[in-house]
Protein backbone atom coordinates (compact mmCIF):
# COMPACT_ATOMS: atom_id res chain seq x y z
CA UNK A 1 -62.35 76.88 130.96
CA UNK A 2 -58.33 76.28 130.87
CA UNK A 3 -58.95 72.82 129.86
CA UNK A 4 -61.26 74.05 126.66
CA UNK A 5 -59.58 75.21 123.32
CA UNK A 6 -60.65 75.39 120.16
CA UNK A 7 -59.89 73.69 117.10
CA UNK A 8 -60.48 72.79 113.15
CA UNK A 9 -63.10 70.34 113.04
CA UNK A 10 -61.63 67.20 111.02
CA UNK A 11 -64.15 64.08 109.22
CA UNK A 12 -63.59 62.37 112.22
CA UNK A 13 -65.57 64.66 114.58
CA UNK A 14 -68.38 65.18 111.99
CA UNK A 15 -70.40 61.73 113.49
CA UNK A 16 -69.83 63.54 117.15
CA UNK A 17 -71.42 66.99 115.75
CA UNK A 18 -74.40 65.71 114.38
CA UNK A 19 -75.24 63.61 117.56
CA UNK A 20 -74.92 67.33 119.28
CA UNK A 21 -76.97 68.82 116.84
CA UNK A 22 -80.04 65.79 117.72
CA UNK A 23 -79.29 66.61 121.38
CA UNK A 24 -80.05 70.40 120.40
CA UNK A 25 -82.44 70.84 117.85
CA UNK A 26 -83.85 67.01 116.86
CA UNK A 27 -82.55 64.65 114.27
CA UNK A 28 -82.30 65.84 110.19
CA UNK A 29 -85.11 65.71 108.33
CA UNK A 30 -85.96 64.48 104.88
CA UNK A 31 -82.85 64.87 102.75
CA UNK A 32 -81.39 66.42 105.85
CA UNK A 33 -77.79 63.53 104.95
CA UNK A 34 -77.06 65.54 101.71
CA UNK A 35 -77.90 68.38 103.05
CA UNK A 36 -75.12 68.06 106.22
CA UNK A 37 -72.71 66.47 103.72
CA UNK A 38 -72.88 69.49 101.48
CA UNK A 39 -72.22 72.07 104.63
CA UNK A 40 -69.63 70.18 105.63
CA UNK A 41 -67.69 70.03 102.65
CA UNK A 42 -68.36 74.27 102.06
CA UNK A 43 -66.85 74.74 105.55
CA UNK A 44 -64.05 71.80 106.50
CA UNK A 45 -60.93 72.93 106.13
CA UNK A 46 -61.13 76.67 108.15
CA UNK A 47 -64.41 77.21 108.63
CA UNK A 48 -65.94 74.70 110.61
CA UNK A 49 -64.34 75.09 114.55
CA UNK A 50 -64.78 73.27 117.33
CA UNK A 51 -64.66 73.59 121.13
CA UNK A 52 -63.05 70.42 123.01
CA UNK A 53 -62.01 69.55 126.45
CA UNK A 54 -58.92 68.24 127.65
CA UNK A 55 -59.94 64.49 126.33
CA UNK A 56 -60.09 66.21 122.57
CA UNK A 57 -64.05 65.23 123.70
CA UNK A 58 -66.35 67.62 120.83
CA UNK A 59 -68.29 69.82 122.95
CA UNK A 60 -69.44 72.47 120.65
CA UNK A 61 -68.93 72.87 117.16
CA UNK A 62 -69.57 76.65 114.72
CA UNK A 63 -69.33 77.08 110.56
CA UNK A 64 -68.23 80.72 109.12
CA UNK A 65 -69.74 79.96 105.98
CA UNK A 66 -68.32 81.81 102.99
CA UNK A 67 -70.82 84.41 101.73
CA UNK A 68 -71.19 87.66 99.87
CA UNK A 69 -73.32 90.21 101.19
CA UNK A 70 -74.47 93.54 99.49
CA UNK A 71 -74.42 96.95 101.26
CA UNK A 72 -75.34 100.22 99.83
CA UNK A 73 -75.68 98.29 96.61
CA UNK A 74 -71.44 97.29 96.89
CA UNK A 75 -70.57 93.06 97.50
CA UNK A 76 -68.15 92.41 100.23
CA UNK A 77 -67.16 88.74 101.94
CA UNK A 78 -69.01 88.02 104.49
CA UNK A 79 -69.04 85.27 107.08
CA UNK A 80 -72.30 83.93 107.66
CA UNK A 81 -72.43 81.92 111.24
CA UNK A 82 -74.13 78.75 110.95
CA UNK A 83 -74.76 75.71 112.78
CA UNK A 84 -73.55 76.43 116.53
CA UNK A 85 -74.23 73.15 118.44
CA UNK A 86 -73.50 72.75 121.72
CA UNK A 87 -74.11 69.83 123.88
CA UNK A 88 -76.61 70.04 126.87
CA UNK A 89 -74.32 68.55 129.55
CA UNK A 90 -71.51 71.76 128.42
CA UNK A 91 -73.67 75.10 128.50
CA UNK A 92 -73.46 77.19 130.95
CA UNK A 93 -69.64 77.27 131.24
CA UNK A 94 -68.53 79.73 128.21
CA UNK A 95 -68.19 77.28 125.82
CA UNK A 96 -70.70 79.09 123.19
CA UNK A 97 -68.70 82.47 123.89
CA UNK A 98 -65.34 80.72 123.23
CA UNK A 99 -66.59 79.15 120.23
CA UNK A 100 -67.72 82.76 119.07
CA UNK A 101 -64.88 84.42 119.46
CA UNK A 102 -62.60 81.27 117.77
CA UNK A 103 -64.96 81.69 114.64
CA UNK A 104 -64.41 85.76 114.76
CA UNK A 105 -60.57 85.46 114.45
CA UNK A 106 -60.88 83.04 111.65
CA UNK A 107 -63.05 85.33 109.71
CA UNK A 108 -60.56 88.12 110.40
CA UNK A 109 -57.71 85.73 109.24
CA UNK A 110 -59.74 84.63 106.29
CA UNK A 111 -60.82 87.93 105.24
CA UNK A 112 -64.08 88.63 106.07
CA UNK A 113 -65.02 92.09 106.50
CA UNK A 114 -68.29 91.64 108.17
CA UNK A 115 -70.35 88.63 109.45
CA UNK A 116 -73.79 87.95 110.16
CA UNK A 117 -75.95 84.96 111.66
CA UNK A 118 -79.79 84.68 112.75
CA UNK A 119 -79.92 84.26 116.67
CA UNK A 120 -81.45 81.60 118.52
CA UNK A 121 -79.47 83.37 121.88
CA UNK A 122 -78.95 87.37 120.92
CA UNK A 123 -77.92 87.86 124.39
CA UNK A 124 -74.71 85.39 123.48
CA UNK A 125 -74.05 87.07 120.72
CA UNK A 126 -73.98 90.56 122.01
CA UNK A 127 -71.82 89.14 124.37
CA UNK A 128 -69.92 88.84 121.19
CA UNK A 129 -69.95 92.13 119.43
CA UNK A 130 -73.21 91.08 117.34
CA UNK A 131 -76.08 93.33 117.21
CA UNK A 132 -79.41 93.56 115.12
CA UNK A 133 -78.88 94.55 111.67
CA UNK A 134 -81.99 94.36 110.32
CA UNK A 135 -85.45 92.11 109.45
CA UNK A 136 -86.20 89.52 106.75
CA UNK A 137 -89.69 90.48 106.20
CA UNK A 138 -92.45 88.33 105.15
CA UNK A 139 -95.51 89.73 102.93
CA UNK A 140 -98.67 87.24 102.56
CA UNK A 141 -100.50 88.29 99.57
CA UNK A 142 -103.74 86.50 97.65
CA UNK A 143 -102.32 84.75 95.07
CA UNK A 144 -105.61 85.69 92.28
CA UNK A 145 -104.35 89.28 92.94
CA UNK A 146 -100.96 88.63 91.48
CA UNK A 147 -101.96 86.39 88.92
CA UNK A 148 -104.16 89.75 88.03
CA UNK A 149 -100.88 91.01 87.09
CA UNK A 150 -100.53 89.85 84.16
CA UNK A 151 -102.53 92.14 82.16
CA UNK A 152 -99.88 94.55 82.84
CA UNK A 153 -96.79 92.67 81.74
CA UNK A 154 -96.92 93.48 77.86
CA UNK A 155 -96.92 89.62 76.83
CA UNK A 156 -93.84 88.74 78.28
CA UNK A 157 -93.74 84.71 78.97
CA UNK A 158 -91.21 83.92 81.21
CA UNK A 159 -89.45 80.29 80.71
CA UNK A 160 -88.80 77.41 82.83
CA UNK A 161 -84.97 77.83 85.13
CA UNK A 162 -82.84 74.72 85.72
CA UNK A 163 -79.31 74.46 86.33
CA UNK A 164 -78.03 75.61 83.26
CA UNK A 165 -79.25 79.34 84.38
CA UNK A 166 -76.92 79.41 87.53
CA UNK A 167 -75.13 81.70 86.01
CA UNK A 168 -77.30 83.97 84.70
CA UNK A 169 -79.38 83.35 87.95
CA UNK A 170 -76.08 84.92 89.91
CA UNK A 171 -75.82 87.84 87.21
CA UNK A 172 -79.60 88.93 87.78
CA UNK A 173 -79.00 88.61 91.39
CA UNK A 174 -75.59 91.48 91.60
CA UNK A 175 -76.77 94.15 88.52
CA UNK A 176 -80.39 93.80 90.88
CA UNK A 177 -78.47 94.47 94.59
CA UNK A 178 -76.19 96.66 92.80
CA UNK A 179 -78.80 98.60 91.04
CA UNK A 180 -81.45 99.34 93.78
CA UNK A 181 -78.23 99.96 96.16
CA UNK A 182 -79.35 97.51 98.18
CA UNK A 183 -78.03 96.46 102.14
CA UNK A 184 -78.64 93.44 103.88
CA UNK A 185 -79.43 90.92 101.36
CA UNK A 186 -77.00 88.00 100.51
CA UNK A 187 -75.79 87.25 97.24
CA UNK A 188 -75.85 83.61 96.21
CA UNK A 189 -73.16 82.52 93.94
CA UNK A 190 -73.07 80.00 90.48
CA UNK A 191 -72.24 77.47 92.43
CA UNK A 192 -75.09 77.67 95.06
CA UNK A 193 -77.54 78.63 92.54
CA UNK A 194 -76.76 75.61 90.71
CA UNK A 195 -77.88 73.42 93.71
CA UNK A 196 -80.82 75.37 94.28
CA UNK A 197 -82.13 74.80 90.60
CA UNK A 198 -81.46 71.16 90.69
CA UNK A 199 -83.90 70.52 93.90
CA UNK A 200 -87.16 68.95 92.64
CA UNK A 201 -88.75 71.24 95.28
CA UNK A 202 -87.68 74.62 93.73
CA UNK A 203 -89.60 75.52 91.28
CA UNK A 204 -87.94 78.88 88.99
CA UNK A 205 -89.15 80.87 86.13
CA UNK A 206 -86.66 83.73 84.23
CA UNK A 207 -86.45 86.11 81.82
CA UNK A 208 -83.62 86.21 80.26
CA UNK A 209 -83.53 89.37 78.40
CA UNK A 210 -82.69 88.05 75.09
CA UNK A 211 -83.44 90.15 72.50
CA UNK A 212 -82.62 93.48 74.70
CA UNK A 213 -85.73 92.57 76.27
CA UNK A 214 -86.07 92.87 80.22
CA UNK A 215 -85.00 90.35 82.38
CA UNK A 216 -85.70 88.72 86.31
CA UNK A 217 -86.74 85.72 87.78
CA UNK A 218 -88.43 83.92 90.72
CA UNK A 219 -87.84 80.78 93.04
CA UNK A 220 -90.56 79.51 94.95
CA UNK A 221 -91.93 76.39 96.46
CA UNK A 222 -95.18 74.66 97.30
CA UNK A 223 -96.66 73.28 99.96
CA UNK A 224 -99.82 72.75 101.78
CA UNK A 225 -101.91 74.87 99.54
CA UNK A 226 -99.27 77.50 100.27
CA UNK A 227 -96.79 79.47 97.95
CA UNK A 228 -93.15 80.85 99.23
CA UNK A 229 -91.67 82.74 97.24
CA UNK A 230 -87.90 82.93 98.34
CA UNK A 231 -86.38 85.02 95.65
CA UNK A 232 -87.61 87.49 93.19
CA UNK A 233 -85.75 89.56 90.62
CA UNK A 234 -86.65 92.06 88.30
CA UNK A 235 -85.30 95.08 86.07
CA UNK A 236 -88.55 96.47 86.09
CA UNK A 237 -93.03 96.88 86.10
CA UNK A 238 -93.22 94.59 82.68
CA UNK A 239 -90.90 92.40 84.12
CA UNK A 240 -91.80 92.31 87.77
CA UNK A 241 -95.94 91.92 86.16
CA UNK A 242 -94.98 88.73 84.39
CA UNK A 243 -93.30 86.93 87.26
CA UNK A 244 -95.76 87.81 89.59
CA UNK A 245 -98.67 86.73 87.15
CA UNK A 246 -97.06 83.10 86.88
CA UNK A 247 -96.50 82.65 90.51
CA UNK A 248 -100.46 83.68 90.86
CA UNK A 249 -101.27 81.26 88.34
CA UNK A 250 -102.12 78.62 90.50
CA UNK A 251 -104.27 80.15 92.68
CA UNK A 252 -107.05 77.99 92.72
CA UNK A 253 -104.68 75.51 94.20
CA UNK A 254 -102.41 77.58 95.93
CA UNK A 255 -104.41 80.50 96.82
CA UNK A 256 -101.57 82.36 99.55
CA UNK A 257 -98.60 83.21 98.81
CA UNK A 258 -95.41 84.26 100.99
CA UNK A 259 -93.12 86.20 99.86
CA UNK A 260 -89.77 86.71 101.88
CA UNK A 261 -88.74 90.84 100.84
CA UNK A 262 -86.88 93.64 101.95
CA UNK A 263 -90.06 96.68 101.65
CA UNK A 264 -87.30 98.97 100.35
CA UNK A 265 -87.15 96.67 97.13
CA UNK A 266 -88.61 97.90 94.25
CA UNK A 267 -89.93 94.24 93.61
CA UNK A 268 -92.09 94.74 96.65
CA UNK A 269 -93.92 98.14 95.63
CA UNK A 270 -94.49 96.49 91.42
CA UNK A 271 -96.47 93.46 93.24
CA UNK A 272 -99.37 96.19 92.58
CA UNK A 273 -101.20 94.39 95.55
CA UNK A 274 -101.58 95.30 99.00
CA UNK A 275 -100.48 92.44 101.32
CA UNK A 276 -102.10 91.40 103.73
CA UNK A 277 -101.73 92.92 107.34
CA UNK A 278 -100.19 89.45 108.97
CA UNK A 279 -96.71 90.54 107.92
CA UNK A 280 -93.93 88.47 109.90
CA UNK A 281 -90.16 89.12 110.41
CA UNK A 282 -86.94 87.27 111.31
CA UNK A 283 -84.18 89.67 112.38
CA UNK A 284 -80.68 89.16 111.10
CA UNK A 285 -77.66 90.75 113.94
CA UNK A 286 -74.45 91.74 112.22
CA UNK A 287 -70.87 92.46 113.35
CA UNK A 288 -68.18 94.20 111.98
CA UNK A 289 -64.82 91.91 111.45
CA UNK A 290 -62.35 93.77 109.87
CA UNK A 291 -62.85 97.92 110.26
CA UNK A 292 -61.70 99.51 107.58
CA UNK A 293 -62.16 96.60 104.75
CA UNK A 294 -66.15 96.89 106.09
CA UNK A 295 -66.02 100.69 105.53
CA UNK A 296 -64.04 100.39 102.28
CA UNK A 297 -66.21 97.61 100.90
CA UNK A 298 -69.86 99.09 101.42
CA UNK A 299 -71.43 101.75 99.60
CA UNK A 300 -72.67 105.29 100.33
CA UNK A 301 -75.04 107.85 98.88
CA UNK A 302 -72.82 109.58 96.27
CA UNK A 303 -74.32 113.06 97.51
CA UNK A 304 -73.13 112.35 101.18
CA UNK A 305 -69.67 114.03 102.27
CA UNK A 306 -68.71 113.56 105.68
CA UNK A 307 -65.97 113.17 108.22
CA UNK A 308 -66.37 111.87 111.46
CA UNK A 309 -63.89 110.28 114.22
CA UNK A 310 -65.07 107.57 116.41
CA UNK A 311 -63.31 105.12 119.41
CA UNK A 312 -63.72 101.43 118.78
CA UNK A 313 -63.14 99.16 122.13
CA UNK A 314 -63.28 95.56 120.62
CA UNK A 315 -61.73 93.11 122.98
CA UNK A 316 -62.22 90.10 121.32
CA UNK A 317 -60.63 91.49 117.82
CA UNK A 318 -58.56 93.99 119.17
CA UNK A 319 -57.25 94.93 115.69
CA UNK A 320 -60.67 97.29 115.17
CA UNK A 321 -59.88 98.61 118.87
CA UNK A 322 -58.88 102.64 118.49
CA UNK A 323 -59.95 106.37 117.17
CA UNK A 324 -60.89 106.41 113.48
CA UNK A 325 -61.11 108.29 110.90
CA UNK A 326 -63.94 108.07 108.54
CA UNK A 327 -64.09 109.82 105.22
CA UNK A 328 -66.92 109.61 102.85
CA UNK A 329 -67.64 111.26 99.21
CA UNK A 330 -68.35 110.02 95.82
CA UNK A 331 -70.25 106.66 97.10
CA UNK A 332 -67.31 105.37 98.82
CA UNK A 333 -65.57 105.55 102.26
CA UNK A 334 -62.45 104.92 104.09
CA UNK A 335 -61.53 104.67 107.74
CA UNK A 336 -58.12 105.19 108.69
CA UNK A 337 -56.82 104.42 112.68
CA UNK A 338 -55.19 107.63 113.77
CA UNK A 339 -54.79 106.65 117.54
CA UNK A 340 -54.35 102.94 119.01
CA UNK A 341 -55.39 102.31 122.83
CA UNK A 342 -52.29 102.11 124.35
CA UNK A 343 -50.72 98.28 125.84
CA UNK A 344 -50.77 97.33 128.79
């Protein structure tokens, strides 16, 4: 383990990485070159580390990708761990924990408050500081039962979504999270949104409230006789009928349809139809970063005041290590260190 330290990950090792990643998971798919192009250019630069030995030899390579993530209906940075790869012939010798705890105290020096990742190996990243944050649940519904819908959507037509709508796509996106006080759920900027509505394989539908009217939209994709729905929007039941209606409106063609939700979204209770009982989830493990900006940058109910004191011990960021303070009232909180462990 002397021998191993970690590094920035440069052009040069990005041939090296994606050999690793075949060795781990299999080579990239269709479309899978633009796809590792476009990560790679999000992350090199700071986000994108890599383990080496004493030959400068890649043996494990991590991305902290830059996201936004919504809790108690409030946006804060968040880094969203991606892509850890390491080769075969180096596990078993700490160089996944090492790797960890190099892309931690980038986050912390790039300002992340929290970060989150889906595990392959939870035990690695408890080892970590990560723990279970919550599911991404997904609802399987008959698709002639939302087409049903539309009877209840007062005309509304929604329109076709391509690029163009990125932004209005990202606007929809915060008022929703910010509205329905959300927690958990990502928030996907212009940028990304723009990508996602110019792939042939999304297929998007909005309502753009002109005319004061309401507003949401959808994203979905087919497949195998087989709809997934991967984002849905909506400022309300006329708006949330219409949506649903045109994703139903194939379903002679496409009669399931999957629908990734958090069951505390309002989206999920104006479907009007009872899924169907083979509901799956992926868990999500989260880890605090940077104490008090993840306190200061979350939401609370604006009916809650508290005060509590609690001891941190965080050994791999030792700047969260200590007694706190925590103050909540009016939707918001702060957490103020009022004893550090002492040195040794």
């Amino acid at each position: 383990m002397t021998q191993l330290r970690v590094r920035d990950v440069t052009e040069a090792d990005l041939a090296a990485i994606l050999r690793i990643r075949a060795r781990s998971f299999g080579p990239l798919g269709d479309g899978g070159e633009r796809w590792w192009r476009r990560v790679a250019d999000e992350t090199l630069g700071g986000r994108m580390l890599a383990v080496v030995d004493a030959d400068d030899t890649v043996l494990a390579s991590g991305r902290a990708r830059p996201f936004g993530q919504v809790w108690g209906g409030r946006h804060q940075p968040m880094g969203g761990v991606a892509g850890v790869y390491v080769d075969p012939a180096a596990r078993g010798r700490g160089v996944a924990s090492l790797l960890m705890r190099g892309l931690l105290a980038r986050m912390a020096e790039l300002g992340d408050g929290i970060s989150c990742l889906f595990p392959t190996a939870p035990t690695l990243y408890r080892g970590v500081g990560f723990e279970f944050g919550g599911p991404l649940p997904r609802f399987t519904y008959a698709a002639h039962d939302l087409r049903a819908l539309g009877s209840l959507s007062r005309g509304l037509r929604p329109r076709g979504a391509g690029p163009a709508d990125a932004q209005l796509f990202a606007a929809l996106m915060r008022a929703d999270q910010q509205r329905n006080r959300l927690s958990g759920p990502r928030l996907v900027d212009e940028q990304e949104w723009r990508h996602e509505l110019g792939d042939e394989d999304t297929i998007a539908y909005v309502l753009d409230g002109r005319d004061g009217g309401p507003t949401g939209f959808v994203t979905y994709t087919l497949s195998d006789e087989t709809l997934r729905v991967d984002t849905f929007v909506a400022d309300g039941r006329d708006a949330a009928a219409a949506l649903w209606a045109v994703v139903g409106s194939g379903s002679s063609a496409a009669p399931t349809v999957h629908a990734f939700l958090d069951p505390r979204d309002p989206v999920a209770l104006l479907a009007g139809a009872e899924a169907r009982h083979d509901v799956e989830q992926q868990s999500w493990m989260a880890r605090i970063v940077d104490l008090p900006k993840a306190v200061a940058g979350r939401g609370f109910s604006p009916s809650l005041a508290a005060t509590a004191h609690l001891t941190v011990e965080d050994p791999d960021l030792p700047q969260n290590s200590g007694t706190w303070r925590l103050d909540v009232s009016g939707g918001s909180a702060t957490a103020t260190c009022v004893e550090r462990p002492p040195t040794v």
